[in-house]
Structures are given as C-alpha cells and as structure tokens.
Protein backbone atom coordinates (compact mmCIF):
# COMPACT_ATOMS: atom_id res chain seq x y z
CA UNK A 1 92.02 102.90 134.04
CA UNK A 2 92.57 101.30 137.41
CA UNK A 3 95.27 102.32 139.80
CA UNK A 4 96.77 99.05 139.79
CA UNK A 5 97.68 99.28 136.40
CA UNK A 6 100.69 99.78 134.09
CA UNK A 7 100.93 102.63 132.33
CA UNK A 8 102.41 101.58 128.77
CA UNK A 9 104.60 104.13 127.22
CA UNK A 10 102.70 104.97 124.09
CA UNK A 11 105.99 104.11 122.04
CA UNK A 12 106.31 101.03 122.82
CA UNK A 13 103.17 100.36 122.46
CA UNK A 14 103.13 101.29 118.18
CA UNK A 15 106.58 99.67 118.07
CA UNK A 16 104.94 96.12 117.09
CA UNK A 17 103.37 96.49 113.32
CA UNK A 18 100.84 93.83 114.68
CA UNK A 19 99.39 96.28 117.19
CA UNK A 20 100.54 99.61 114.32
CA UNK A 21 97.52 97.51 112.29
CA UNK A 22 95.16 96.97 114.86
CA UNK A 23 94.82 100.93 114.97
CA UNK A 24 95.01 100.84 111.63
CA UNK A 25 91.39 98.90 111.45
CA UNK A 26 90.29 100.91 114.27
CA UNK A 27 90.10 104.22 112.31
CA UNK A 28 87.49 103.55 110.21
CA UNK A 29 85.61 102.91 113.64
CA UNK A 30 85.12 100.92 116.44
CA UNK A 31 85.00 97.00 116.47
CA UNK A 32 84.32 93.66 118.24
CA UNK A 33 87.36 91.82 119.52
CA UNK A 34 86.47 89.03 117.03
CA UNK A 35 86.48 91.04 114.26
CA UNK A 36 89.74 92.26 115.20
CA UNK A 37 91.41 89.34 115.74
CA UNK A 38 89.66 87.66 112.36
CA UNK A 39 92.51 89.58 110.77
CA UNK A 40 95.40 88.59 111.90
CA UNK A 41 97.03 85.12 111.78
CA UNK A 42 97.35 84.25 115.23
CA UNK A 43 95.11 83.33 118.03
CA UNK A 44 92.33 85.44 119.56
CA UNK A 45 94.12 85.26 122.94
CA UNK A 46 97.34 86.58 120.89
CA UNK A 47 95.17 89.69 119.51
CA UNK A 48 93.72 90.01 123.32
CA UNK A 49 96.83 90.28 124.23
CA UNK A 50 98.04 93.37 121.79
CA UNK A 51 94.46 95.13 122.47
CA UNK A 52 95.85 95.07 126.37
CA UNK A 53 98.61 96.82 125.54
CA UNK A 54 97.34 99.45 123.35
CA UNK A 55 94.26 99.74 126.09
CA UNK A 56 97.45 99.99 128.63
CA UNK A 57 98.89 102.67 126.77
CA UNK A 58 95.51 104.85 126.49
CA UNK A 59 95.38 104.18 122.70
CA UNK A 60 92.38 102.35 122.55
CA UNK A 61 89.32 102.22 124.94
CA UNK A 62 87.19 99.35 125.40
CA UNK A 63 83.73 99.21 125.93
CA UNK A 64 81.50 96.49 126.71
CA UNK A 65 77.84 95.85 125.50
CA UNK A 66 76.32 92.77 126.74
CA UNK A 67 78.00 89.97 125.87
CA UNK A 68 80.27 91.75 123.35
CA UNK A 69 83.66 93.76 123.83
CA UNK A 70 83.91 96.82 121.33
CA UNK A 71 87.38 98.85 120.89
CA UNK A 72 87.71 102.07 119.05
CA UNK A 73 90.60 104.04 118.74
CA UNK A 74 91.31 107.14 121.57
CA UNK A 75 94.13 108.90 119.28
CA UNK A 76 95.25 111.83 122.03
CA UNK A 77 98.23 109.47 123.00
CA UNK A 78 99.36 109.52 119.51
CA UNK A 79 99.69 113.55 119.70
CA UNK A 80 103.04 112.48 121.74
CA UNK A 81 104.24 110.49 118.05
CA UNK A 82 103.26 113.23 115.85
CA UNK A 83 104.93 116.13 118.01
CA UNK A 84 108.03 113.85 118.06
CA UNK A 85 107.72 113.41 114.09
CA UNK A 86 107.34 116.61 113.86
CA UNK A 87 110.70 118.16 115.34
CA UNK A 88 112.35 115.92 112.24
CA UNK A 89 110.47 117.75 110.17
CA UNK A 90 112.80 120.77 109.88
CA UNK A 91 115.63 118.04 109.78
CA UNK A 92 114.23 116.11 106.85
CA UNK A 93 113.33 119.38 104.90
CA UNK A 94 117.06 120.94 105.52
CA UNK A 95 118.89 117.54 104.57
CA UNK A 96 116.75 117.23 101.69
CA UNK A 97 117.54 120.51 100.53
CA UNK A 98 121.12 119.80 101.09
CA UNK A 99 121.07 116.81 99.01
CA UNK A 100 119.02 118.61 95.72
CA UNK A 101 122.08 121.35 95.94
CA UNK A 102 124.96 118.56 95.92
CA UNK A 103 122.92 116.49 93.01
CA UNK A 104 122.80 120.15 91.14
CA UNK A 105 126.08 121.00 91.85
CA UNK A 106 127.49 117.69 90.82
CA UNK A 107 125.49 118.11 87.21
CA UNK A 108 126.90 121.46 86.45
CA UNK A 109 130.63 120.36 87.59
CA UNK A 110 130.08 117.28 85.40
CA UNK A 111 128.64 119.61 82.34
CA UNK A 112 131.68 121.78 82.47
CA UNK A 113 134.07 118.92 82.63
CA UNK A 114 132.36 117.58 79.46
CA UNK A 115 130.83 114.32 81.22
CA UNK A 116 128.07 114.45 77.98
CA UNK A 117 130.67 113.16 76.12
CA UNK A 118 131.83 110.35 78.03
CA UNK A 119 129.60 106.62 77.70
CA UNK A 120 126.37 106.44 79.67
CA UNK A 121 127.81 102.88 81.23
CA UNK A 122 130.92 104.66 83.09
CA UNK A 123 134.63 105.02 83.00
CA UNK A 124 135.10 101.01 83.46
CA UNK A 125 133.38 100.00 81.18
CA UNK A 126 135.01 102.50 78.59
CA UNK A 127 138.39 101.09 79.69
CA UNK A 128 137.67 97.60 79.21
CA UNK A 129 136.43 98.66 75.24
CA UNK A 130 139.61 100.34 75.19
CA UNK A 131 142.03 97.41 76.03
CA UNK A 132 139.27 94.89 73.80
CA UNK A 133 139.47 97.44 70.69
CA UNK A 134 143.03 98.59 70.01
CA UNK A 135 145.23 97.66 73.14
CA UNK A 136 147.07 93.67 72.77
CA UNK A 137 146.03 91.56 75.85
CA UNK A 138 148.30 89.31 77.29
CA UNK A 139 148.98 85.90 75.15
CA UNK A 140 149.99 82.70 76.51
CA UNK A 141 153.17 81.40 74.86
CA UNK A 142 152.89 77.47 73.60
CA UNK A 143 155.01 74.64 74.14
C-alpha cells in the first residue's frame, strides 16, 4: 500500500451491503473488475469506487495481469469483525438463556393458575363473548 494512502478502518469499510457483497463474490475466488461490477446495478466507476475502499481497508488486494485487474479477497482484516462478534457471544448465549427460563417460568405459573382452561384467543376476546352472550348492551330509546 503506498504511504500516501488512507488507511480505511475495516468497519467502515463492511458497513455498506454493496461492498458486504462484493466480498461475498470474492470468496469463491478471485475476479476481474468487470465481472464484479456485472453484478451490481450501478456503474463500473461506482463498483471501482467500493473495490477502493475495501483495497483501502486491506480487505481485498488487487493484482494486475496485462490488461486486466483481478481482486481476491485478503480476509486477515476481517479477524478484527469476528473477535468483536465474538465478545457478544457470551452476551447472546446468557440473554438467550435468560429468556428460555422466563418463557418456562411463565408456562408453569400459567399451568398452575389454570390458563388451559381459559380461550386460546385471550381474555378480550372472552369478554366481548361475555357481554354478546348473556350481558344486555346498551339500547337506544326511540322517539
């Protein structure tokens, strides 16, 4: 990379979905820009513009072969992402947990309160078949 350039922070640079897609293609190996930006529905300067980025960021590496310009993917940036992922990991796993012993909990209280008995549609519902099948609703009074 030359001096003169910008390091991208490798978050920023997956942030777009446009340029989340270009790596995307570029896993199953590397390709020509045109293929790349064949695509996507937006202009090969557009594309050229995304590949900077991700070539900023030290996502992508591009290589050139007569004529042609080949990318392929360079995925030790994205160790950053996944070891950032990863410390949610524990979070996810404990909240999840957290939530299975409130939805369990919930059941049993509702078991012992005998909630089987009561309609699957809820306790509005059984109210407004209560005032329609017994209870007198207001009438209006003619002139």
């Amino acid at each position: 990379m030359p001096a003169t350039a910008e390091r991208i922070d490798v978050f920023v640079a997956i942030a777009d979905p446009t340029r989340r897609a270009i790596l995307d293609r570029l896993r199953g190996g590397r390709a020509p820009v045109n293929e790349l930006a064949s695509g996507f529905d937006m202009s090969r300067p557009a594309v050229s513009k995304h590949l900077r980025i991700l070539r900023e960021a030290e996502l992508v590496e591009e290589k050139k072969e007569g004529r042609f310009r080949y990318y392929e993917l360079t995925p030790a940036q994205l160790e950053k992402v996944a070891a950032w992922a990863e410390t949610y990991r524990a979070f996810w796993a404990t909240s999840l947990h957290a939530l299975k012993q409130h939805v369990e909990s919930r059941r049993v209280a509702l078991d012992r309160a005998g909630a089987h008995d009561a309609p699957p549609d809820g306790p509005a519902k059984q109210e407004r078949r209560g005032r329609s099948s017994g209870a007198k609703s207001p009438t209006r009074r003619s002139r």
